[in-house]
N, C-alpha and C. Protein backbone atom coordinates (compact mmCIF):
# COMPACT_ATOMS: atom_id res chain seq x y z
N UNK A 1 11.61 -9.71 -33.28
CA UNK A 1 11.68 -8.33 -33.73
C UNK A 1 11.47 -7.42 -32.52
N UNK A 2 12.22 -6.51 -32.28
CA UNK A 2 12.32 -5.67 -31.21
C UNK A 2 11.96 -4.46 -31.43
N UNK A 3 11.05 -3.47 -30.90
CA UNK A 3 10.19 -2.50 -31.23
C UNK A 3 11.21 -1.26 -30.84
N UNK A 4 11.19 -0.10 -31.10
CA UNK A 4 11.85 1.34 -30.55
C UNK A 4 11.38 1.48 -29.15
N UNK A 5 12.72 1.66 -28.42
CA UNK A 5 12.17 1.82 -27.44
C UNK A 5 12.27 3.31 -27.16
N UNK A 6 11.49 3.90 -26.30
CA UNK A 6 11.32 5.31 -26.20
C UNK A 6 12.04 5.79 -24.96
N UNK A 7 12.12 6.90 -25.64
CA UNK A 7 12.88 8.02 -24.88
C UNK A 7 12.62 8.35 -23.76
N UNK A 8 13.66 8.36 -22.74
CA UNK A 8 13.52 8.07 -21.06
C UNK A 8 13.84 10.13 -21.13
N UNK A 9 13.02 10.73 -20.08
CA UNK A 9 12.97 11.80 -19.87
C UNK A 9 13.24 12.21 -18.73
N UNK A 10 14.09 13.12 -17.98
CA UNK A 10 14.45 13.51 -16.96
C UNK A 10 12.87 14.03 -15.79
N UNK A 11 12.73 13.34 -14.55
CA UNK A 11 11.58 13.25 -13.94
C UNK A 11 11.14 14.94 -13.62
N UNK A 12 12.17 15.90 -13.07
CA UNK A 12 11.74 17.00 -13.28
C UNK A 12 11.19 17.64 -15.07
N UNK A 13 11.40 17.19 -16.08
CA UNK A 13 10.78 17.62 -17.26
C UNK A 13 9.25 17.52 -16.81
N UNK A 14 8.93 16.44 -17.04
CA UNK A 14 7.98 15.38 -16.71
C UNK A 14 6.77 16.36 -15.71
N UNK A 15 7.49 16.11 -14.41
CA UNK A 15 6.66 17.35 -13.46
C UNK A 15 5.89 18.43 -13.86
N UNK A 16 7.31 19.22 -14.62
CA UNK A 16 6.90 20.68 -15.10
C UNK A 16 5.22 21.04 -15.86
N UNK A 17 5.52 19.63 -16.49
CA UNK A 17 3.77 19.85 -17.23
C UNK A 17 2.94 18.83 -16.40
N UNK A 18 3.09 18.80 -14.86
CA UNK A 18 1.40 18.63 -14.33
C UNK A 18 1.33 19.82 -14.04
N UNK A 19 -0.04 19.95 -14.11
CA UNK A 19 -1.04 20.70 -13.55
C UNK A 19 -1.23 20.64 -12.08
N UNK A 20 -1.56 21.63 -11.05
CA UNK A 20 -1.66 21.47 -9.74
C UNK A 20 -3.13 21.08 -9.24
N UNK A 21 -3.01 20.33 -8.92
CA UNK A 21 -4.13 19.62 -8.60
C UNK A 21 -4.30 18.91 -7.10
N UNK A 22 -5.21 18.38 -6.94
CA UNK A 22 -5.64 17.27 -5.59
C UNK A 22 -4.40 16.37 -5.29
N UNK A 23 -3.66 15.64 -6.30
CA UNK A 23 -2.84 14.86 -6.17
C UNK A 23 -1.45 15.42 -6.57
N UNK A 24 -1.21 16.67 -6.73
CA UNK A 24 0.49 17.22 -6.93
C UNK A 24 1.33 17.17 -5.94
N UNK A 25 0.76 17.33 -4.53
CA UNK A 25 1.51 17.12 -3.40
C UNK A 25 2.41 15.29 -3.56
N UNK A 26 1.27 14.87 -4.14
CA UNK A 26 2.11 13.47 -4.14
C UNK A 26 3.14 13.25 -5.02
N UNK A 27 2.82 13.55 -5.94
CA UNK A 27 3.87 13.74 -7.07
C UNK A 27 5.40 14.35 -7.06
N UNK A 28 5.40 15.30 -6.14
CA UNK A 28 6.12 16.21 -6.26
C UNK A 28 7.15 16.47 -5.00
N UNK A 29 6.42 15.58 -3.63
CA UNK A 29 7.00 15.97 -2.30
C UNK A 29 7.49 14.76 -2.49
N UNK A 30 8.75 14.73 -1.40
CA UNK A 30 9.22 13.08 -1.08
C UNK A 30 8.55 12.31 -0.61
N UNK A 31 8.75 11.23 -1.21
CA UNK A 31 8.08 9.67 -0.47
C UNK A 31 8.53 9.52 0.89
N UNK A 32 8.89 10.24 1.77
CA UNK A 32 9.46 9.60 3.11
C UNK A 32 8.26 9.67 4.01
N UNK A 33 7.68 10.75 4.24
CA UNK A 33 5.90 10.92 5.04
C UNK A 33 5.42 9.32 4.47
N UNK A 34 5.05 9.45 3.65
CA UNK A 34 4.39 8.54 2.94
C UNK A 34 4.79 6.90 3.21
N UNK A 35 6.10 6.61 2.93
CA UNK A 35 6.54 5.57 3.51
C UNK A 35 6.85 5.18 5.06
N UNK A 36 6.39 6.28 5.50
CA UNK A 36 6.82 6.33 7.32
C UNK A 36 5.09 5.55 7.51
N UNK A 37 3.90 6.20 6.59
CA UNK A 37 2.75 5.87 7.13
C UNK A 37 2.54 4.95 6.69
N UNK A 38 2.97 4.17 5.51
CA UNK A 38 2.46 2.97 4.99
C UNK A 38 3.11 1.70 6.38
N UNK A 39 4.44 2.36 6.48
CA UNK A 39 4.58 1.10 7.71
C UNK A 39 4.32 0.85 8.45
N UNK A 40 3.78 2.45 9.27
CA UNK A 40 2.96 2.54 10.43
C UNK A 40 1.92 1.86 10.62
N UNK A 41 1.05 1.86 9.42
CA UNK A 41 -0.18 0.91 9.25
C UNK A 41 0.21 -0.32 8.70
N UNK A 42 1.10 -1.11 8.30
CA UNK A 42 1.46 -2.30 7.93
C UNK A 42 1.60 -3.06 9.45
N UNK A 43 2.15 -2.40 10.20
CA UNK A 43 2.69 -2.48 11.85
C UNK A 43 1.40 -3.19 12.56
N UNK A 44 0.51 -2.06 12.33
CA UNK A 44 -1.01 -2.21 13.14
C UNK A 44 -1.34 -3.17 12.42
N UNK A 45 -1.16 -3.67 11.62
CA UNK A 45 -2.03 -5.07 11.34
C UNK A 45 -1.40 -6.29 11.01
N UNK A 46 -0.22 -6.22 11.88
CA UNK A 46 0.21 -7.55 12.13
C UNK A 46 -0.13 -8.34 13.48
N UNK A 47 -0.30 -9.22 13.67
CA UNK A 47 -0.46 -9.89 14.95
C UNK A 47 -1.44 -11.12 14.61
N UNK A 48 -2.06 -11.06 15.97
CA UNK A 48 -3.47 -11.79 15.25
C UNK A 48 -4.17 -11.60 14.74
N UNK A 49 -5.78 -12.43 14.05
CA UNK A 49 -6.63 -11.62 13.23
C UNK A 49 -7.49 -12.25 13.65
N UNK A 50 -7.27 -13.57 14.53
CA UNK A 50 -8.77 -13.89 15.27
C UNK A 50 -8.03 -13.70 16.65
N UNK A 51 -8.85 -13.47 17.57
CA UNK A 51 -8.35 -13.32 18.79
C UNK A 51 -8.82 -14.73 19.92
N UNK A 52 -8.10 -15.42 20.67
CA UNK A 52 -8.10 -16.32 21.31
C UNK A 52 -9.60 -17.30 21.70
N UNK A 53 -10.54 -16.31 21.98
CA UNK A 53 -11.81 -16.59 22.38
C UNK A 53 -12.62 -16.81 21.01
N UNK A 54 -12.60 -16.04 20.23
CA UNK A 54 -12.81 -16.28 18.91
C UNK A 54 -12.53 -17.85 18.06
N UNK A 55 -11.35 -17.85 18.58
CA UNK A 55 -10.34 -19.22 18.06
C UNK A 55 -11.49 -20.41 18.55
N UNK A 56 -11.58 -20.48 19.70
CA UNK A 56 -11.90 -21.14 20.91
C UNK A 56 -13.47 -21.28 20.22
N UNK A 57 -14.26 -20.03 20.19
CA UNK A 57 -15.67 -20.59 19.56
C UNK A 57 -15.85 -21.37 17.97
N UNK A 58 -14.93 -21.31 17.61
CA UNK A 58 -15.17 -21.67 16.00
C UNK A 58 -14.61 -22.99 16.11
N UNK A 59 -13.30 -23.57 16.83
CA UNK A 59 -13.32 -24.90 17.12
C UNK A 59 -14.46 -25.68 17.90
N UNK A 60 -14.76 -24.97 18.68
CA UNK A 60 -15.94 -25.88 19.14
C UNK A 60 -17.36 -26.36 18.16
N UNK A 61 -17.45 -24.93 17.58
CA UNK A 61 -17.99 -24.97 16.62
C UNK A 61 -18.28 -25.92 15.69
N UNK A 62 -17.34 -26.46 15.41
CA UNK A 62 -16.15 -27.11 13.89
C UNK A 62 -16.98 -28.56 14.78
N UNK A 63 -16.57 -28.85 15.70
CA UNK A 63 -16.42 -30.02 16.78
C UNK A 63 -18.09 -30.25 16.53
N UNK A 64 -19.36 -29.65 17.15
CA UNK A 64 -20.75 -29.61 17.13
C UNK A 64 -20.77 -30.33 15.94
N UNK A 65 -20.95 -29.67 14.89
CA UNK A 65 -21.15 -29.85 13.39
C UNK A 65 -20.56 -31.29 12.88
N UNK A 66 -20.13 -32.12 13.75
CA UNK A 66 -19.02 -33.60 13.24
C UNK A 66 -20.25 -34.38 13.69
């Protein structure tokens, strides 16, 4: 049994009744700022996450402990 599905509304309707608030800028401006910074910071945290010397103490580490 398949339920009613509801009525899809044009996204400017929608808008018209928020309220301006803390978060309307988001709502309302384009996603491109926004997606420029999410990658920017996706960017910065690729690479490594232990760094070489780090690596180096925790194997030895690993090694002691046997």
């Amino acid at each position: 049994m398949q339920g009613v599905s509801p009525e899809l509304l044009p996204l400017s309707s929608i808008l018209a009744q928020v309220e301006d608030g803390p978060n309307t800028a988001r709502l309302t401006d384009a996603p491109d700022g926004r997606v420029a910074a999410l990658q920017a910071r996706a960017a910065q945290l690729r690479g490594a996450v232990i760094t070489p010397d780090q690596r180096e103490r925790m194997l030895l580490s690993d090694q002691s402990l046997r």
